[in-house]
C-alpha atoms as a PDB file:
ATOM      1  CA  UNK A   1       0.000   0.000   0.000  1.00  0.00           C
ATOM      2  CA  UNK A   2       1.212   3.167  -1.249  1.00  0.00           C
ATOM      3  CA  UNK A   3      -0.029   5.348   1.873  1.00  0.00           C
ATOM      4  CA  UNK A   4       2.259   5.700   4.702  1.00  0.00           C
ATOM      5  CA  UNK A   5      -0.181   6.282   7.939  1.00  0.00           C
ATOM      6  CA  UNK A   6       0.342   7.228  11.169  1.00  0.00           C
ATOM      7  CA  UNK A   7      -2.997   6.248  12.387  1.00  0.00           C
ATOM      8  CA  UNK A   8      -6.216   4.637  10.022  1.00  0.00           C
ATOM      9  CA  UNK A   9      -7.344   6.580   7.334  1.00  0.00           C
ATOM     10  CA  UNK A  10     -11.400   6.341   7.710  1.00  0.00           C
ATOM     11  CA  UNK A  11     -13.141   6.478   4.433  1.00  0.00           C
ATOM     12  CA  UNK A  12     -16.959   7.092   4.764  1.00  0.00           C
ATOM     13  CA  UNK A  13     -19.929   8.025   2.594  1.00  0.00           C
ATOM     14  CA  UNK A  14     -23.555   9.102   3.716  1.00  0.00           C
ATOM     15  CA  UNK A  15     -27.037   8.006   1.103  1.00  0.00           C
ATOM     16  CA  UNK A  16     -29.022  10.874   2.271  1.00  0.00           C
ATOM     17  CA  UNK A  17     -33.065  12.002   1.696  1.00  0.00           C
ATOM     18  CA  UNK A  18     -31.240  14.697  -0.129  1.00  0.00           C
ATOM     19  CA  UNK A  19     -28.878  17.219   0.215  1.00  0.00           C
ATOM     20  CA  UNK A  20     -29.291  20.079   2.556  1.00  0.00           C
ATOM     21  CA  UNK A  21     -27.624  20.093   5.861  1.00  0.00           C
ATOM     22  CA  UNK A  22     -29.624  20.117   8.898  1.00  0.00           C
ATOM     23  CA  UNK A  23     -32.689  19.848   7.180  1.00  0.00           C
ATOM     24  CA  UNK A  24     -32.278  16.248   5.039  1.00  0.00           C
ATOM     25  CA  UNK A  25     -31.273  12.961   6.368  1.00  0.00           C
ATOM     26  CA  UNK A  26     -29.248   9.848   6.204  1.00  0.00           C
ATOM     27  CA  UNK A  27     -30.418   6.925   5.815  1.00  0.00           C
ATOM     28  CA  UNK A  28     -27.208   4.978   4.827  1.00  0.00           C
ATOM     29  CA  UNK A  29     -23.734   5.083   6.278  1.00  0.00           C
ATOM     30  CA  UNK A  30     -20.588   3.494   6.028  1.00  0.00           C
ATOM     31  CA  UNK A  31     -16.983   3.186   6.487  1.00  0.00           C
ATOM     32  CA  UNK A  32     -13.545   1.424   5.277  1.00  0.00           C
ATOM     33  CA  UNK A  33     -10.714   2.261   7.549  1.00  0.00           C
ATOM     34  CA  UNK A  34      -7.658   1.902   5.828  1.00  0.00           C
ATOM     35  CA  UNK A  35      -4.761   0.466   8.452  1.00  0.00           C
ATOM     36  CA  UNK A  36      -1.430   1.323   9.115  1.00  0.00           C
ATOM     37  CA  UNK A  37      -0.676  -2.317   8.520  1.00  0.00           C
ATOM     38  CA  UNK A  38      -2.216  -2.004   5.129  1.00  0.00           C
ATOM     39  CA  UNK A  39      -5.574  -3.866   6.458  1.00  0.00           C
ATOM     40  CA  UNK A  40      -9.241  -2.995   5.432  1.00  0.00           C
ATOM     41  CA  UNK A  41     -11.990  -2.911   8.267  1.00  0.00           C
ATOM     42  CA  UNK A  42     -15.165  -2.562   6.925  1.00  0.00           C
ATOM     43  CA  UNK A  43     -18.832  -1.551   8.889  1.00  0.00           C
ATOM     44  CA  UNK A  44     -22.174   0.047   7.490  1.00  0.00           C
ATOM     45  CA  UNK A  45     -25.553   0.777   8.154  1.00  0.00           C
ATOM     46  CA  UNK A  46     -28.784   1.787   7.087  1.00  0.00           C
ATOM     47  CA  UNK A  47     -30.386   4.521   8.859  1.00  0.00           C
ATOM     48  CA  UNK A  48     -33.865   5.472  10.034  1.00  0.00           C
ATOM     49  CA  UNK A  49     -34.247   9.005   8.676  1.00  0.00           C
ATOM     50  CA  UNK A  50     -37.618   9.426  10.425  1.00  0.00           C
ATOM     51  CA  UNK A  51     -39.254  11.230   7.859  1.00  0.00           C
ATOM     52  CA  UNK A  52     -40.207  10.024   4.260  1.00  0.00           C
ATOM     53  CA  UNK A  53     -37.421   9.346   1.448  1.00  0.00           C
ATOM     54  CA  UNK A  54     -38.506  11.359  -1.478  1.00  0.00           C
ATOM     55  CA  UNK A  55     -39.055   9.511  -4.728  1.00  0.00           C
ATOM     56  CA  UNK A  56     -35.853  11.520  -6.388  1.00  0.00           C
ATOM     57  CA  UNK A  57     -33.805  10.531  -3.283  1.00  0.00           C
ATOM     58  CA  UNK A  58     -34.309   7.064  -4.458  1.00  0.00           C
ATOM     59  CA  UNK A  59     -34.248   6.739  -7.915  1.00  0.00           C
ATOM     60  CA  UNK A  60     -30.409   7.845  -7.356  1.00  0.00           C
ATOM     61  CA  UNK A  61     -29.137   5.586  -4.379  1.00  0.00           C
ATOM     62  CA  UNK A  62     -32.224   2.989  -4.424  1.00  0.00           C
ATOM     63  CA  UNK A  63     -33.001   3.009  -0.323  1.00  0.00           C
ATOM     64  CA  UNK A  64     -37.178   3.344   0.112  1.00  0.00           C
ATOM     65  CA  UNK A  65     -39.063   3.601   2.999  1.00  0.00           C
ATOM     66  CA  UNK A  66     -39.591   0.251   2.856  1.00  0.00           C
ATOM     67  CA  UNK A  67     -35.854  -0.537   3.152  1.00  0.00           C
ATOM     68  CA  UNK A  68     -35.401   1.563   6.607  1.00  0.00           C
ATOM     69  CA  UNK A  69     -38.598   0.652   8.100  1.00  0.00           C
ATOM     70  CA  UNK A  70     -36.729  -1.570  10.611  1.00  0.00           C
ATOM     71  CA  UNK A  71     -33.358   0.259  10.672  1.00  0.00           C
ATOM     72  CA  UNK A  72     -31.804   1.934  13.855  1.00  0.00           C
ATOM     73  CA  UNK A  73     -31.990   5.703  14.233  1.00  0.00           C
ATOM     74  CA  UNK A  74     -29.171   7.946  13.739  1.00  0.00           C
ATOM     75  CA  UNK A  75     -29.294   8.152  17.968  1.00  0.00           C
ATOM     76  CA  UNK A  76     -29.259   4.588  18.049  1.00  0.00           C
ATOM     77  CA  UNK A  77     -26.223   3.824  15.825  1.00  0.00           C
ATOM     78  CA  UNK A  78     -24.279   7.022  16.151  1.00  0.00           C
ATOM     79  CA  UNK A  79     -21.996   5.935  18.869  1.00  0.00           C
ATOM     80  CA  UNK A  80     -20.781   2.330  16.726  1.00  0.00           C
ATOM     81  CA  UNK A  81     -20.600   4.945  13.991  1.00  0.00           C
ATOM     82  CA  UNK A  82     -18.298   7.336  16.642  1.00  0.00           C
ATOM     83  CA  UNK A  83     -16.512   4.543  17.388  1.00  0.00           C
ATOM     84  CA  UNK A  84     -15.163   3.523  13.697  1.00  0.00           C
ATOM     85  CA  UNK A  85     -14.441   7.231  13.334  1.00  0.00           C
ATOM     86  CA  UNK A  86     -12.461   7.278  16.624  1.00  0.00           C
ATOM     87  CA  UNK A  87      -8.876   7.755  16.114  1.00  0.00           C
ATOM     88  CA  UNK A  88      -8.694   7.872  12.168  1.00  0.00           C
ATOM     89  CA  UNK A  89      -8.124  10.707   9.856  1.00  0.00           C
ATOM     90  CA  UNK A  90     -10.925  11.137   7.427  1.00  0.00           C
ATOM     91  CA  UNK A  91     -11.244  10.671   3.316  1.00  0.00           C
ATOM     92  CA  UNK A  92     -14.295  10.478   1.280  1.00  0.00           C
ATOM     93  CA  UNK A  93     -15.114  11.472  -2.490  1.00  0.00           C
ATOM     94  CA  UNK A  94     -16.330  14.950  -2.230  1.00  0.00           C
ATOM     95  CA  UNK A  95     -15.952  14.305   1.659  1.00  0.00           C
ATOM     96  CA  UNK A  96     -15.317  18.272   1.907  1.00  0.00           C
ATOM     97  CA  UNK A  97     -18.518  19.858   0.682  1.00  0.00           C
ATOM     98  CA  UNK A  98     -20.526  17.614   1.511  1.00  0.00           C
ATOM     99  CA  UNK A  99     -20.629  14.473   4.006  1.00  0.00           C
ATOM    100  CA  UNK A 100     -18.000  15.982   6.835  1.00  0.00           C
ATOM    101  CA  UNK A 101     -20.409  18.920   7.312  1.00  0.00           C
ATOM    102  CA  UNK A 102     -23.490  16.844   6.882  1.00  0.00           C
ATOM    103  CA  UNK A 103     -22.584  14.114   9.224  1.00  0.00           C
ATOM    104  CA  UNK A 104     -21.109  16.669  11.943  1.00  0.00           C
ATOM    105  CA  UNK A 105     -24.429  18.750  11.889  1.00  0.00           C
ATOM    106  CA  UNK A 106     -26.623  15.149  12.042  1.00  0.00           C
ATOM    107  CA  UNK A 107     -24.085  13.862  14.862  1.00  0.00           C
ATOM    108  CA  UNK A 108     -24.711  17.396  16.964  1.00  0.00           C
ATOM    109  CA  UNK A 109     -28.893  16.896  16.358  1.00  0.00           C
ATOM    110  CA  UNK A 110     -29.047  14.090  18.009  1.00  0.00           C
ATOM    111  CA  UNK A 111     -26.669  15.830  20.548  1.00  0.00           C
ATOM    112  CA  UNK A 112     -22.893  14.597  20.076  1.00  0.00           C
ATOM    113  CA  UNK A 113     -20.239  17.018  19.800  1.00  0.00           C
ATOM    114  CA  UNK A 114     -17.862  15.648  17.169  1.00  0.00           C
ATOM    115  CA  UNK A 115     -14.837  18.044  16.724  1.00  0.00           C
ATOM    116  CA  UNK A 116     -13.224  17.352  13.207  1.00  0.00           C
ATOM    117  CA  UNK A 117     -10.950  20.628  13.438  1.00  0.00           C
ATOM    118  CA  UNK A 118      -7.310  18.387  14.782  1.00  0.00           C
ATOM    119  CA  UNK A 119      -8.248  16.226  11.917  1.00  0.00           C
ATOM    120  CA  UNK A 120      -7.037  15.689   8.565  1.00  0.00           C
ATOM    121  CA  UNK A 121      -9.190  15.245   5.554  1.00  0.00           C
ATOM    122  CA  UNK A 122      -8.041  13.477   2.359  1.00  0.00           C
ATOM    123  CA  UNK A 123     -10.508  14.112  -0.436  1.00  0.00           C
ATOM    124  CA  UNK A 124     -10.582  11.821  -3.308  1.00  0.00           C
ATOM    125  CA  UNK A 125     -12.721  14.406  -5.675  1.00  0.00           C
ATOM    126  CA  UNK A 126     -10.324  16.916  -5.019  1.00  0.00           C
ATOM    127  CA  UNK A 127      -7.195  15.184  -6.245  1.00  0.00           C
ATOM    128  CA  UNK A 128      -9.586  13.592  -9.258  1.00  0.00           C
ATOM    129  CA  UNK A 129     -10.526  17.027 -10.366  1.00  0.00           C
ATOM    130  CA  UNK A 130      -6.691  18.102 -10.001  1.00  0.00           C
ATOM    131  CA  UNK A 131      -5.698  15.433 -12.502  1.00  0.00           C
ATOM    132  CA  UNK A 132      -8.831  14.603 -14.430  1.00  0.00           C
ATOM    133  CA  UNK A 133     -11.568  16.503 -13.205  1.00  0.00           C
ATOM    134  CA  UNK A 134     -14.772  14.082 -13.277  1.00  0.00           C
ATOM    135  CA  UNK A 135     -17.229  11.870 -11.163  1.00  0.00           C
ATOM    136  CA  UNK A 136     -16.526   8.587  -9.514  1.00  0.00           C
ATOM    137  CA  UNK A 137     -17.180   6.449 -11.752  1.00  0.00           C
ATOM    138  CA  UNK A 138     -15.570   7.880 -14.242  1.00  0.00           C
ATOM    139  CA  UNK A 139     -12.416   7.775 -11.735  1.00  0.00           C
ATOM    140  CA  UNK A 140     -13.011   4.148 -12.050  1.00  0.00           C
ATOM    141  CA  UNK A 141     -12.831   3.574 -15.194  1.00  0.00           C
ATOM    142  CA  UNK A 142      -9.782   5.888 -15.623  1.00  0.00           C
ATOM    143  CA  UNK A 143      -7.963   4.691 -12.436  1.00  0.00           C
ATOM    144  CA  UNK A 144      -8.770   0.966 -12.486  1.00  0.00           C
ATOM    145  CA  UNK A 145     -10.217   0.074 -15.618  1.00  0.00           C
ATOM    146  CA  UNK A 146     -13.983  -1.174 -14.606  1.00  0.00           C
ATOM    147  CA  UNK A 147     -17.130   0.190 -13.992  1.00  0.00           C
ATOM    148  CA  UNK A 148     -18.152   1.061 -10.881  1.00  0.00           C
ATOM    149  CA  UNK A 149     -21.506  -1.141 -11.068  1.00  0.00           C
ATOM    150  CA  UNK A 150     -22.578   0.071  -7.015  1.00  0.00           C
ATOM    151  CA  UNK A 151     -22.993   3.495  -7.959  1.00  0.00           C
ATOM    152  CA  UNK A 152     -24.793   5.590  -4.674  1.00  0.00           C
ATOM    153  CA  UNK A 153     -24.952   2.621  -2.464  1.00  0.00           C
ATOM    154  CA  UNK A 154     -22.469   4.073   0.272  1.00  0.00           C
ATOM    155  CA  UNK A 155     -20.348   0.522   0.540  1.00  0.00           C
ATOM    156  CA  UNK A 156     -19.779   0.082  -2.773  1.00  0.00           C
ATOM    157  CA  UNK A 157     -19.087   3.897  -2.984  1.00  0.00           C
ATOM    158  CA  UNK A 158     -16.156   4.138  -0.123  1.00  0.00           C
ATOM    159  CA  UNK A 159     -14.477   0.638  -1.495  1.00  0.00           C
ATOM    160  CA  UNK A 160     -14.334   2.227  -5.009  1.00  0.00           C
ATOM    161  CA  UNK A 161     -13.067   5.182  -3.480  1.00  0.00           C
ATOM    162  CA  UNK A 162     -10.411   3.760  -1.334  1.00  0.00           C
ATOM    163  CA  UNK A 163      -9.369   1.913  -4.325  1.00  0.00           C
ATOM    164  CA  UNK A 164      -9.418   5.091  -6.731  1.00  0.00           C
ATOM    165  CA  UNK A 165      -6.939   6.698  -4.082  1.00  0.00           C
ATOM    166  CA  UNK A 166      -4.374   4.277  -4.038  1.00  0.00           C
ATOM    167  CA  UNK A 167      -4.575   3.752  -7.695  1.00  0.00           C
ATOM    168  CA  UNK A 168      -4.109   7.399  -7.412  1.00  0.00           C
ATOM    169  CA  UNK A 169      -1.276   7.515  -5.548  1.00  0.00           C
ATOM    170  CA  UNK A 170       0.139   4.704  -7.784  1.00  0.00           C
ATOM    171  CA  UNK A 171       0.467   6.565 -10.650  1.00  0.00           C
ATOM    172  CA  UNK A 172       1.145  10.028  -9.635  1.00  0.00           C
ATOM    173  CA  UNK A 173       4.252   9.446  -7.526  1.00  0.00           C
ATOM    174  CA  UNK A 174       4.404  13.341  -6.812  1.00  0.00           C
ATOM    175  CA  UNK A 175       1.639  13.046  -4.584  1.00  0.00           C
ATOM    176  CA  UNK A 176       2.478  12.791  -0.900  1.00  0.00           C
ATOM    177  CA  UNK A 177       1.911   9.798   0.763  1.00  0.00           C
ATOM    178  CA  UNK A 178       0.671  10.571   3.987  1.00  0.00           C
ATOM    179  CA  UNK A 179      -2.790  11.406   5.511  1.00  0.00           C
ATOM    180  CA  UNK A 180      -2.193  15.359   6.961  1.00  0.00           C
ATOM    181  CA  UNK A 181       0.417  15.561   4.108  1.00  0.00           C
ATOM    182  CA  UNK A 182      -2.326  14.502   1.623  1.00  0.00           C
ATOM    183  CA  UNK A 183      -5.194  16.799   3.179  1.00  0.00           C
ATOM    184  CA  UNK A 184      -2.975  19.876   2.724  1.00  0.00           C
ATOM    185  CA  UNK A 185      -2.726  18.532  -0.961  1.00  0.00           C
ATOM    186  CA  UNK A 186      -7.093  18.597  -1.166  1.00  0.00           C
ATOM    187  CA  UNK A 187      -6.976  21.971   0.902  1.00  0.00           C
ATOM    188  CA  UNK A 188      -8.597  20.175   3.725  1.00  0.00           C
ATOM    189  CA  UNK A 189      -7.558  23.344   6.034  1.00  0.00           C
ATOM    190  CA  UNK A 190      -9.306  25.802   3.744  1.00  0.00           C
ATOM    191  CA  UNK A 191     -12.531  24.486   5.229  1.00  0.00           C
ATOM    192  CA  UNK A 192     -14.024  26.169   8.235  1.00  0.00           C
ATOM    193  CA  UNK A 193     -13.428  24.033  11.573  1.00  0.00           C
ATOM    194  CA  UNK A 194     -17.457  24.243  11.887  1.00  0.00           C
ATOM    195  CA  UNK A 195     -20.737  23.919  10.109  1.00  0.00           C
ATOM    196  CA  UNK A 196     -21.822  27.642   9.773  1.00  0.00           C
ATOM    197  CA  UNK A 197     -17.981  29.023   9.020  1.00  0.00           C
ATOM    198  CA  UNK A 198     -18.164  31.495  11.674  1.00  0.00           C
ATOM    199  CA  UNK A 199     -14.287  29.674  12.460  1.00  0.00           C
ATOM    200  CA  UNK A 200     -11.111  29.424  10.172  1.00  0.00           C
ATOM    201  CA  UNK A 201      -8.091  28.119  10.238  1.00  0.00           C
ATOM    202  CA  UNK A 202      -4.857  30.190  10.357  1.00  0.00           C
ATOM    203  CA  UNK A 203      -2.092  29.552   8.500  1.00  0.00           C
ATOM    204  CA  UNK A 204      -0.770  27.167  11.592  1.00  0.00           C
ATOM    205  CA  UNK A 205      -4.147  25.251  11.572  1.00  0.00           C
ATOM    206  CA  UNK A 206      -4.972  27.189  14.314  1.00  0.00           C
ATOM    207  CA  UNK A 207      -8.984  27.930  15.051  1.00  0.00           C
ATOM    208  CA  UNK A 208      -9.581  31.495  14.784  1.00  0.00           C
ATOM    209  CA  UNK A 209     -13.033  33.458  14.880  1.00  0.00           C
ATOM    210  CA  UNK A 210     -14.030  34.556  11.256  1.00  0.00           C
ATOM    211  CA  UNK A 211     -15.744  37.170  12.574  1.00  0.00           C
ATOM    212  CA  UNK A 212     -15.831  40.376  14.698  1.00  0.00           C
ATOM    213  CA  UNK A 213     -13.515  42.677  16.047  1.00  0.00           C
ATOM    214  CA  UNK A 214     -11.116  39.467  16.772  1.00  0.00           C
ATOM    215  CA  UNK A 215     -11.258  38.112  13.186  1.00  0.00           C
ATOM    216  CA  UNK A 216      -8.289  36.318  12.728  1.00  0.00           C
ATOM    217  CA  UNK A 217      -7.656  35.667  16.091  1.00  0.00           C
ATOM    218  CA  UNK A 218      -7.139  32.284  17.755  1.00  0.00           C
ATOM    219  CA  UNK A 219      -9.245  31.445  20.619  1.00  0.00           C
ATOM    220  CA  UNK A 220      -6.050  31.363  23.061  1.00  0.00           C
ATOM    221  CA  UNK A 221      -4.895  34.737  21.747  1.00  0.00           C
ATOM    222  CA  UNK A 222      -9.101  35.908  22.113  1.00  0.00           C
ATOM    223  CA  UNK A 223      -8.836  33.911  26.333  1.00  0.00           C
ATOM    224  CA  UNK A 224      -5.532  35.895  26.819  1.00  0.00           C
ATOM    225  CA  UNK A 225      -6.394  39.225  26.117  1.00  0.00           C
ATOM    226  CA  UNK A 226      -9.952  39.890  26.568  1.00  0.00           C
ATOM    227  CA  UNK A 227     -11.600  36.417  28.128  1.00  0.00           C
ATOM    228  CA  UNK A 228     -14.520  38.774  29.040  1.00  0.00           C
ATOM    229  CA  UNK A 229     -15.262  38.306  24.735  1.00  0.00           C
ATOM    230  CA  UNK A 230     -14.744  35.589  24.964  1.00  0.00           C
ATOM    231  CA  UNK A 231     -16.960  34.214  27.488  1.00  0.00           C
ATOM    232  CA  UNK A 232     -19.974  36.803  26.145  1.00  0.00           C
ATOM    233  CA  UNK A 233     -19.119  34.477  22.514  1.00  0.00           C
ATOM    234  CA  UNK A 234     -19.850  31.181  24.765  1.00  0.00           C
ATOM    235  CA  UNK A 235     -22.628  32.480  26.329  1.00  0.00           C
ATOM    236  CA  UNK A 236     -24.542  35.362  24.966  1.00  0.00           C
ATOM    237  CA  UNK A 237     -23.456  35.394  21.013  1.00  0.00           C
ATOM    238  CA  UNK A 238     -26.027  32.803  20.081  1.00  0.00           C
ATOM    239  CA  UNK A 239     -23.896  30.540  18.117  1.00  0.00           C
ATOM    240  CA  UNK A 240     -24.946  27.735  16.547  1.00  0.00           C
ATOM    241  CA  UNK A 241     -24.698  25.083  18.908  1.00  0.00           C
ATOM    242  CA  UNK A 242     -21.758  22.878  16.510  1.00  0.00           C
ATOM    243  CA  UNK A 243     -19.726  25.976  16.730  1.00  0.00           C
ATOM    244  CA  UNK A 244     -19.805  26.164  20.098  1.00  0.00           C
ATOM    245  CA  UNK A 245     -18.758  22.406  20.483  1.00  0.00           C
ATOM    246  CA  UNK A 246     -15.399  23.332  18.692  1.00  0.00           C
ATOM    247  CA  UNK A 247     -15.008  26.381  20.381  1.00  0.00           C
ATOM    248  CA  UNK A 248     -15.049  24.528  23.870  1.00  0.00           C
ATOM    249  CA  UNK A 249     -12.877  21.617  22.318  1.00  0.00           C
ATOM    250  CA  UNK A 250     -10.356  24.134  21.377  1.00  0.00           C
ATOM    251  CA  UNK A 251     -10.674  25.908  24.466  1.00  0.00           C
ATOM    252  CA  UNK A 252     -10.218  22.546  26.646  1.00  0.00           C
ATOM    253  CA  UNK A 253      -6.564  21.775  24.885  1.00  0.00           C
ATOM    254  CA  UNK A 254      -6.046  25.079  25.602  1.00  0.00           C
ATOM    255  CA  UNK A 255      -6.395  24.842  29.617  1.00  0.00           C
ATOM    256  CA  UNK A 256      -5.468  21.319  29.919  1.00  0.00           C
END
């Protein structure tokens, strides 16, 4: 294996009732975490979305009502699902846009603060469109030479996308081989630490607000010079509530 880890490399994918965040859905999730050792572990599950799957939603990843009538709900399965994340850097195809800040705003709904911000993300899309600029299974066929015949079921979606990354790294030797490495390649710290971007990172990876008379600040530089803003931003600033999770995460490193 062409990846040199420091710790497993989760790739996940979310089926969804559609694509707006904090308003749609999952109703399928899973995960490959790529070892150190060069080992696969694989887990998945459907998901109760507890509210209909539009038609549309279907006709692309093929999950009906009918499908998650007897599945778990997202508060029933999100701690296995915390637990395969636990530990691992993250990758997905279009992991970025879409399923990091989807699945962090569906993990805080059902009231689990999952702090990403330490974590590296290694986006398949992102070094696709760099080289080739298409879709997934088009990354297939150029990467592996078959057709990708699972299409929007979210097993079949992460094992063709763990395999499109190492064929990637195969042939384009001046890609890094490493996970944080690897995310700096996809830009992975150009994303905001949190949901509503109302955080950045510096140029350190630091969290800093993106807003205010502190913009640009780090929250230790914020806690050493005027903690009074600080705790009025905790308390009083009504931020959404997965902001405030990785404000107090950062906070909690800070005055460990």
């Amino acid at each position: 294996m062409n990846l040199e880890l420091e710790r497993p490399l989760a790739v996940f994918d979310l089926e969804t009732t559609g694509v707006k965040v904090g308003q749609d859905r999952i109703v399928q999730v899973a995960v490959v975490r790529l070892m150190p050792d060069g080992s696969r572990e694989k887990w998945q599950s459907l998901v109760d979305p507890e509210m209909p799957i539009p038609a549309e939603a279907t006709a692309i990843h093929g999950i009906s009502n009918a499908d998650v009538e007897d599945a778990p709900v997202l508060r029933e399965v999100a701690a296995e699902l915390l637990d395969q994340l636990k530990g691992c850097d993250l990758c997905g195809y279009n992991v970025l846009r879409f399923d990091l800040p989807f699945l962090s705003e569906e993990f805080f709904r059902v009231g689990i603060e999952w702090d990403t911000s330490a974590l590296r993300v290694v986006d398949a899309l992102r070094i696709f469109h760099h080289f080739e600029r298409r879709d997934l299974s088009a990354a297939a066929r150029f990467y592996l030479g078959r057709e990708h015949g699972g299409a929007h079921n979210a097993l079949a979606d992460v094992e063709m996308t763990a395999d499109v990354l190492l064929a990637q790294l195969e042939r384009y030797p001046e890609l890094p081989r490493g996970a944080g490495a690897l995310g700096e390649f996809c830009g992975d710290r150009k994303r905001t630490p949190d949901v509503a971007g109302k955080l950045l990172f510096d140029a350190e990876g630091q969290v800093c607000l993106s807003f205010g008379k502190y913009k640009g600040w780090t929250m230790e530089n914020i806690g050493r010079n005027d903690p009074g803003y600080l705790q009025w931003l905790m308390t009083k600033a009504e931020l959404p509530g997965s902001t405030l999770a990785v404000m107090k995460n950062v906070l909690a490193e800070f005055n460990a």
